[in-house]
PDB file of N, CA and C in Angstrom:
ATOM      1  N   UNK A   1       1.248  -1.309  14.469  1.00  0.00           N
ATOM      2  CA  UNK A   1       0.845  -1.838  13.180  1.00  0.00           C
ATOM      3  C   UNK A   1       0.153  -0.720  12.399  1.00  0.00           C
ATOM      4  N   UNK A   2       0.553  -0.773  11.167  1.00  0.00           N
ATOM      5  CA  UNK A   2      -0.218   0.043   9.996  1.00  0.00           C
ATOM      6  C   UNK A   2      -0.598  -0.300   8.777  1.00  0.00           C
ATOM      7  N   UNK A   3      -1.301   0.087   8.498  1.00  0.00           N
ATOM      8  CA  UNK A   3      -2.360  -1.054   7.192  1.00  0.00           C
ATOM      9  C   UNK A   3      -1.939   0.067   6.212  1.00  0.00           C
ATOM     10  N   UNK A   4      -2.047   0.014   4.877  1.00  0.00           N
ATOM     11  CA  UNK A   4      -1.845   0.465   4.021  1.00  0.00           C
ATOM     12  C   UNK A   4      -2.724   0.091   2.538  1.00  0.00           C
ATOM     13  N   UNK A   5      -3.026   0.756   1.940  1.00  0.00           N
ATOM     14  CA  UNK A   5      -4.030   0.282   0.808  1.00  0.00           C
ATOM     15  C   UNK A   5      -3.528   1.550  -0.028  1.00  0.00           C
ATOM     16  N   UNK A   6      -3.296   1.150  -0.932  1.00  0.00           N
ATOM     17  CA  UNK A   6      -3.245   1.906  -2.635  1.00  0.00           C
ATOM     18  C   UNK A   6      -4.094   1.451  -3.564  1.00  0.00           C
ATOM     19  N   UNK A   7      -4.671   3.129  -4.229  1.00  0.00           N
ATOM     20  CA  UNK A   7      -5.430   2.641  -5.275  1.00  0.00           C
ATOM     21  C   UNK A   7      -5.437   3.574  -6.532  1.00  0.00           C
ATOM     22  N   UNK A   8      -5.511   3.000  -7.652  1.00  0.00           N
ATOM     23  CA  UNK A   8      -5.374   3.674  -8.811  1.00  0.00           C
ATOM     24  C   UNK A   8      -5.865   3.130  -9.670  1.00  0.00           C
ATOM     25  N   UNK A   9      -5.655   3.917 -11.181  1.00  0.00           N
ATOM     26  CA  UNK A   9      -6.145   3.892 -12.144  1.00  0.00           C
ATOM     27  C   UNK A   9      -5.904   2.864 -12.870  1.00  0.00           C
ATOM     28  N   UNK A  10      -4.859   2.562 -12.772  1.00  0.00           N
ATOM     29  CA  UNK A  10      -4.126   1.406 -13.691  1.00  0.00           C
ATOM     30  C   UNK A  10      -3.163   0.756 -12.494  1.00  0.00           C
ATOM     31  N   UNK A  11      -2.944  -0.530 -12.899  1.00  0.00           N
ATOM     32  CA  UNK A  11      -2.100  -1.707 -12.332  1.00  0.00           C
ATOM     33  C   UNK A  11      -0.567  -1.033 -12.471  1.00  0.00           C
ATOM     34  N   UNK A  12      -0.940  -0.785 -13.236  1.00  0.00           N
ATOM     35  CA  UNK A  12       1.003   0.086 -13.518  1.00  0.00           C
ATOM     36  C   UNK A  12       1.549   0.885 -12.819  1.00  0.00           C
ATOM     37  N   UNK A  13       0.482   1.973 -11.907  1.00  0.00           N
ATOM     38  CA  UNK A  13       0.993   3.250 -11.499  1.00  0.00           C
ATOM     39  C   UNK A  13       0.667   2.804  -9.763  1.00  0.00           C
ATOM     40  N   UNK A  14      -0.689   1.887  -9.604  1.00  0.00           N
ATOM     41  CA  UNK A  14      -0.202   0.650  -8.278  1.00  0.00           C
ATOM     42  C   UNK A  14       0.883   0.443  -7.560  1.00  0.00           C
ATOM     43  N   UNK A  15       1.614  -0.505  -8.771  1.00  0.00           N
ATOM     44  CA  UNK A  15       2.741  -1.522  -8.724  1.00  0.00           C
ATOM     45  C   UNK A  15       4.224  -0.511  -8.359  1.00  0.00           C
ATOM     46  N   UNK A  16       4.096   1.014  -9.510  1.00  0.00           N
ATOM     47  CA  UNK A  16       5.082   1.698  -9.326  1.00  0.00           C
ATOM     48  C   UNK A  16       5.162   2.485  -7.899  1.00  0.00           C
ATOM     49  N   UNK A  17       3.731   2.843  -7.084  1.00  0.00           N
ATOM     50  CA  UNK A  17       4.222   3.390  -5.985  1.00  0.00           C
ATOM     51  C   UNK A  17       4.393   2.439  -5.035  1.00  0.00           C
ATOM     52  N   UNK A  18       4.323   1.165  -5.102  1.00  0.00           N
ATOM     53  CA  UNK A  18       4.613   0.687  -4.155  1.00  0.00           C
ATOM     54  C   UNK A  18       5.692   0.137  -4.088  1.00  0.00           C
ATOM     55  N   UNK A  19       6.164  -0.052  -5.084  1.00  0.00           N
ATOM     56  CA  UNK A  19       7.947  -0.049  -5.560  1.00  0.00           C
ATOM     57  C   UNK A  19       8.344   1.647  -4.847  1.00  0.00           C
ATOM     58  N   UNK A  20       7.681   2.794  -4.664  1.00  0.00           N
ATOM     59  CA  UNK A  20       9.090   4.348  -4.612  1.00  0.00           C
ATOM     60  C   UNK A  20       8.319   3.632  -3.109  1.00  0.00           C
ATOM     61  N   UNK A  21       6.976   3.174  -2.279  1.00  0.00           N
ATOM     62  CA  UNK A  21       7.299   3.526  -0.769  1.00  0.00           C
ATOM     63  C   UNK A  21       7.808   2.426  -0.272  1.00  0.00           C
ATOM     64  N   UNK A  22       8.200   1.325  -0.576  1.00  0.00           N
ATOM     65  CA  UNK A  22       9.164   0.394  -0.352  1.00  0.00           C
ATOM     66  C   UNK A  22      10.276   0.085  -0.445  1.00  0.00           C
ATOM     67  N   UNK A  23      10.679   1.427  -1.504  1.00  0.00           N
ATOM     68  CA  UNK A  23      12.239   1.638  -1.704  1.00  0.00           C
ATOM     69  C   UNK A  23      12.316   2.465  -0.311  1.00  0.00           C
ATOM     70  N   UNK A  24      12.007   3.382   0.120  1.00  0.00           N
ATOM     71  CA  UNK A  24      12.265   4.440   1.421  1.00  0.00           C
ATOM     72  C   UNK A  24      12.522   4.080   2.311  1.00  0.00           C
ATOM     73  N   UNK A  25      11.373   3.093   2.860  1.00  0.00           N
ATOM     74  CA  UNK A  25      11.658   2.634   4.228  1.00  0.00           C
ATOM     75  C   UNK A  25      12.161   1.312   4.342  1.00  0.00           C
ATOM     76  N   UNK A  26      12.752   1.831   5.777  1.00  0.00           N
ATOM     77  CA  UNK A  26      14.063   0.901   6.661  1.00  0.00           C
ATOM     78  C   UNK A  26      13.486  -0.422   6.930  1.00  0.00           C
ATOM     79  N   UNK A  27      12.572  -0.817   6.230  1.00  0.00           N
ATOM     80  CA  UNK A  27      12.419  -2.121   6.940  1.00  0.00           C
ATOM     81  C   UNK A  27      11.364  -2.588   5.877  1.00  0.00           C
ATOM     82  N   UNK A  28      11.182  -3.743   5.690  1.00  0.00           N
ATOM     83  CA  UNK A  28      10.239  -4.306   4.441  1.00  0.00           C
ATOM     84  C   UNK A  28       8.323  -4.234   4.609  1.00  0.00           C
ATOM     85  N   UNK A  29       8.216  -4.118   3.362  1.00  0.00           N
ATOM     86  CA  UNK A  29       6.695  -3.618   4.083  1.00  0.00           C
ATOM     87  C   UNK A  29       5.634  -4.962   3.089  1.00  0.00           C
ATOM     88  N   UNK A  30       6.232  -5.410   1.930  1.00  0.00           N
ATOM     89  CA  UNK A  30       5.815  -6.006   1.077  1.00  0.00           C
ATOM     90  C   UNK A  30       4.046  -6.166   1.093  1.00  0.00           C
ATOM     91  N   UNK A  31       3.461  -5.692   0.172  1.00  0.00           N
ATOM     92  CA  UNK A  31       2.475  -5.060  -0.679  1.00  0.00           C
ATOM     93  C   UNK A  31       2.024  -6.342  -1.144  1.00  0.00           C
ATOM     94  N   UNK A  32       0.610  -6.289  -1.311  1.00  0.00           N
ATOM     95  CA  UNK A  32       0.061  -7.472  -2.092  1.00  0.00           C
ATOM     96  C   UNK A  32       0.010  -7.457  -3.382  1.00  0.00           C
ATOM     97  N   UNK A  33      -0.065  -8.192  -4.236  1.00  0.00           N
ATOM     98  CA  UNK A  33      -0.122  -8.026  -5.908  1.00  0.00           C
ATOM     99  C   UNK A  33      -1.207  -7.210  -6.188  1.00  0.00           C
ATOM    100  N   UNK A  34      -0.980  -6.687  -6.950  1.00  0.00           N
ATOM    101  CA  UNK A  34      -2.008  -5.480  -7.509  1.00  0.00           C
ATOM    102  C   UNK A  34      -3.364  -6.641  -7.607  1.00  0.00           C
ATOM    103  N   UNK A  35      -4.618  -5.865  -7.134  1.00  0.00           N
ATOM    104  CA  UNK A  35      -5.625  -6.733  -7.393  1.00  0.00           C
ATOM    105  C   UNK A  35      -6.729  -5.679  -8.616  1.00  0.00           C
ATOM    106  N   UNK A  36      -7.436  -5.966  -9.227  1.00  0.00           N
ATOM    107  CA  UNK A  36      -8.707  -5.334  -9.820  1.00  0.00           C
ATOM    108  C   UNK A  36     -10.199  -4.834  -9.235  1.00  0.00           C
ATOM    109  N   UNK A  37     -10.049  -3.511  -9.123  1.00  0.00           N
ATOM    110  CA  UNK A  37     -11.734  -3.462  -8.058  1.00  0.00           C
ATOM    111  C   UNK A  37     -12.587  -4.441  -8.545  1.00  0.00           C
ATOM    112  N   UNK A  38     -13.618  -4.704  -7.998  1.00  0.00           N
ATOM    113  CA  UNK A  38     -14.890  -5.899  -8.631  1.00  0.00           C
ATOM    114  C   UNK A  38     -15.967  -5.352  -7.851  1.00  0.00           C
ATOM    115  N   UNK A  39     -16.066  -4.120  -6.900  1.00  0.00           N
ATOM    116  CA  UNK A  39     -17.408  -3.722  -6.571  1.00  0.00           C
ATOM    117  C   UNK A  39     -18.093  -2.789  -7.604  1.00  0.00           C
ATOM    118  N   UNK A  40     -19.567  -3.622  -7.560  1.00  0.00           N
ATOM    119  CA  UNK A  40     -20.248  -3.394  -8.641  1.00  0.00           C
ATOM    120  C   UNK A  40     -21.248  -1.792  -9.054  1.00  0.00           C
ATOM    121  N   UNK A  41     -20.712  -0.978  -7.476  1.00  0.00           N
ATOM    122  CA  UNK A  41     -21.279   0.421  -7.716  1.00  0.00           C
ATOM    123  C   UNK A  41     -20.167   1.216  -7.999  1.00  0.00           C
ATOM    124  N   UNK A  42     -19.038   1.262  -8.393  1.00  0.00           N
ATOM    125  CA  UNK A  42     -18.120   1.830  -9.174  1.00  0.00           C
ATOM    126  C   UNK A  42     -18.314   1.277 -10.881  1.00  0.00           C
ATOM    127  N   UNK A  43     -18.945   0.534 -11.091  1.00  0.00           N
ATOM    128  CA  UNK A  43     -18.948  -0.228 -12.268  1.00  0.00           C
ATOM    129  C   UNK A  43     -18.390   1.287 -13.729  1.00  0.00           C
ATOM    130  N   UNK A  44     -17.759   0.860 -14.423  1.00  0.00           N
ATOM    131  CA  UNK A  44     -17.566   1.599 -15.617  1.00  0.00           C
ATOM    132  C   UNK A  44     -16.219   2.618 -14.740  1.00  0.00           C
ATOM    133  N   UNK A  45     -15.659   2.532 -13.904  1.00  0.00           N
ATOM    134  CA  UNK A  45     -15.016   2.992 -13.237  1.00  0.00           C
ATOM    135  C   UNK A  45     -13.625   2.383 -12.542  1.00  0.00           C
ATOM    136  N   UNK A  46     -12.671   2.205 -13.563  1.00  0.00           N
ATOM    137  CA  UNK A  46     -11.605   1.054 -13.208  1.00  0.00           C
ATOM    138  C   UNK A  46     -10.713   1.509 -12.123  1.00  0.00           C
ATOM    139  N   UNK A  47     -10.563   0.767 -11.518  1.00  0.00           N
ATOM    140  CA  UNK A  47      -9.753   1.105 -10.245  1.00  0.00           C
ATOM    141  C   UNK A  47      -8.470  -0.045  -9.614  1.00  0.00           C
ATOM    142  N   UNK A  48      -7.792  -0.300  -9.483  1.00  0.00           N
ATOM    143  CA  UNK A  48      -6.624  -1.405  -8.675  1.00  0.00           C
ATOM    144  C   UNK A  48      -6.368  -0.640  -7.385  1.00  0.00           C
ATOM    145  N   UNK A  49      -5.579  -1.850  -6.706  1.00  0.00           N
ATOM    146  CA  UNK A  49      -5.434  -1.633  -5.453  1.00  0.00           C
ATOM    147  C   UNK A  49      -4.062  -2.736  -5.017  1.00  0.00           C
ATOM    148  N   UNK A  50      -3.938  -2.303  -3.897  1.00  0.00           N
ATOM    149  CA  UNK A  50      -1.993  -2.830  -3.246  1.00  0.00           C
ATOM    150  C   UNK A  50      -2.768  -2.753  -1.974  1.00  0.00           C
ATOM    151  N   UNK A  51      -2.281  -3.960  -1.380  1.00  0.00           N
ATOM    152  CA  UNK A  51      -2.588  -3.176   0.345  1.00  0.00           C
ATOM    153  C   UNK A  51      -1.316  -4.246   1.153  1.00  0.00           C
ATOM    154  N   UNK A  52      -0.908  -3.567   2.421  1.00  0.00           N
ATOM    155  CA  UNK A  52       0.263  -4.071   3.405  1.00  0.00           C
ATOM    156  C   UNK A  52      -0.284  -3.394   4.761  1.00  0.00           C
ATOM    157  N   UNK A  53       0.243  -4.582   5.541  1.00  0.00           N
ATOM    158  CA  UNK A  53       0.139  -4.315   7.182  1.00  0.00           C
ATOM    159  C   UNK A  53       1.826  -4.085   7.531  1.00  0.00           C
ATOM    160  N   UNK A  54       2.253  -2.986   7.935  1.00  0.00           N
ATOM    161  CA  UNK A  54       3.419  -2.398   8.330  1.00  0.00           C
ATOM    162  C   UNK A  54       3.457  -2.629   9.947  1.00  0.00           C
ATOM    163  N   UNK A  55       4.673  -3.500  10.358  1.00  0.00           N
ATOM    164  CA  UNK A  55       5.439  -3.921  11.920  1.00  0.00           C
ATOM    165  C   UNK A  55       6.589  -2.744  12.266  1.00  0.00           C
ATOM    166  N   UNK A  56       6.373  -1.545  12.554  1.00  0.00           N
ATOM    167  CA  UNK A  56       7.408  -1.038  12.584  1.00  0.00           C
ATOM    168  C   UNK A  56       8.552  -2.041  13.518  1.00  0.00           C
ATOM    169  N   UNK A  57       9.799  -1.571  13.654  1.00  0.00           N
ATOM    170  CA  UNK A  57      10.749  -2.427  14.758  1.00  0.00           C
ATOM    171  C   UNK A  57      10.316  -1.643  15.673  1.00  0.00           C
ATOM    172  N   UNK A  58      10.497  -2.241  16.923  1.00  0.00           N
ATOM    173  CA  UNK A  58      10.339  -1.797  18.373  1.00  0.00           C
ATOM    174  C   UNK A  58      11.267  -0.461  18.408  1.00  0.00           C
ATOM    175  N   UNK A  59      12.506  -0.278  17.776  1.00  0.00           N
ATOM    176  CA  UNK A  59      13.563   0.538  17.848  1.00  0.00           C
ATOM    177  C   UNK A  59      13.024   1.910  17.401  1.00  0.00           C
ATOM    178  N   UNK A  60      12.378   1.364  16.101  1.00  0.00           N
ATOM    179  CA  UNK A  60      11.875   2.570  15.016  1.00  0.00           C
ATOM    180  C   UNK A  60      10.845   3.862  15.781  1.00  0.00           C
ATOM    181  N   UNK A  61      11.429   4.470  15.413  1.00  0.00           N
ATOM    182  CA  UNK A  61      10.748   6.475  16.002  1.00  0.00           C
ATOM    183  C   UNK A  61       9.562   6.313  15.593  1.00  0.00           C
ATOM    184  N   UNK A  62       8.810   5.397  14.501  1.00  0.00           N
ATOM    185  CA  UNK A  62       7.379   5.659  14.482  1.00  0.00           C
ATOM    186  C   UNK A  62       6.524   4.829  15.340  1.00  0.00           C
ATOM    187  N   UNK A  63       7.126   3.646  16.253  1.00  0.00           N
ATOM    188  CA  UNK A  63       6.759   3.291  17.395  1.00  0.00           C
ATOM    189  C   UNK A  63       6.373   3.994  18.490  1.00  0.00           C
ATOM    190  N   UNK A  64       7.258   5.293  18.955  1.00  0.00           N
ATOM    191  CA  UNK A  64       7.219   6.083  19.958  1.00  0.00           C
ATOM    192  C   UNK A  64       6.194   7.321  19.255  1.00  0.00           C
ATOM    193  N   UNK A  65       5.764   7.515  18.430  1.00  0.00           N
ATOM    194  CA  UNK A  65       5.366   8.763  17.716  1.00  0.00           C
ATOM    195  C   UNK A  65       3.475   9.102  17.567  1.00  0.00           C
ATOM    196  N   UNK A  66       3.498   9.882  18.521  1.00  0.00           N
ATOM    197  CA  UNK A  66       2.006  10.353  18.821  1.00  0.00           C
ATOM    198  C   UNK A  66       1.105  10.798  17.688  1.00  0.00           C
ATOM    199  N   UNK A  67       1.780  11.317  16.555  1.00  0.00           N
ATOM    200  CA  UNK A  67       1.146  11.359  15.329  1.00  0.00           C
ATOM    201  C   UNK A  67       0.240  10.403  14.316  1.00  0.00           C
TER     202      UNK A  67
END
């Protein structure tokens, strides 16, 4: 298992990488809807976020992979 979290500036540029790393890989990873930071010591400091828990297949080389 691999967790994944994206974060950016805008909802737009979010949404778009998680559209190019979901186009790549062999198997579906589906991303949560872009959410809006709301912690209050970034304040004045806009930020979004994507996050996914990745199952590789049992088959898949990043199963076996020490990296």
């Amino acid at each position: 298992m691999v967790r994944l979290r994206l974060e950016g500036e805008t909802a737009e540029e979010v949404k778009m990488m998680a559209d190019t790393i979901e186009s790549v890989f062999p198997y579906s990873i589906g991303f949560s809807p872009v959410q809006e930071g709301k912690n209050p010591r970034y304040a004045g400091q806009q930020k979004f976020f994507s996050y996914a828990t990745v199952y590789p297949a049992t088959d898949s080389h990043l199963e076996n992979s020490s990296t």
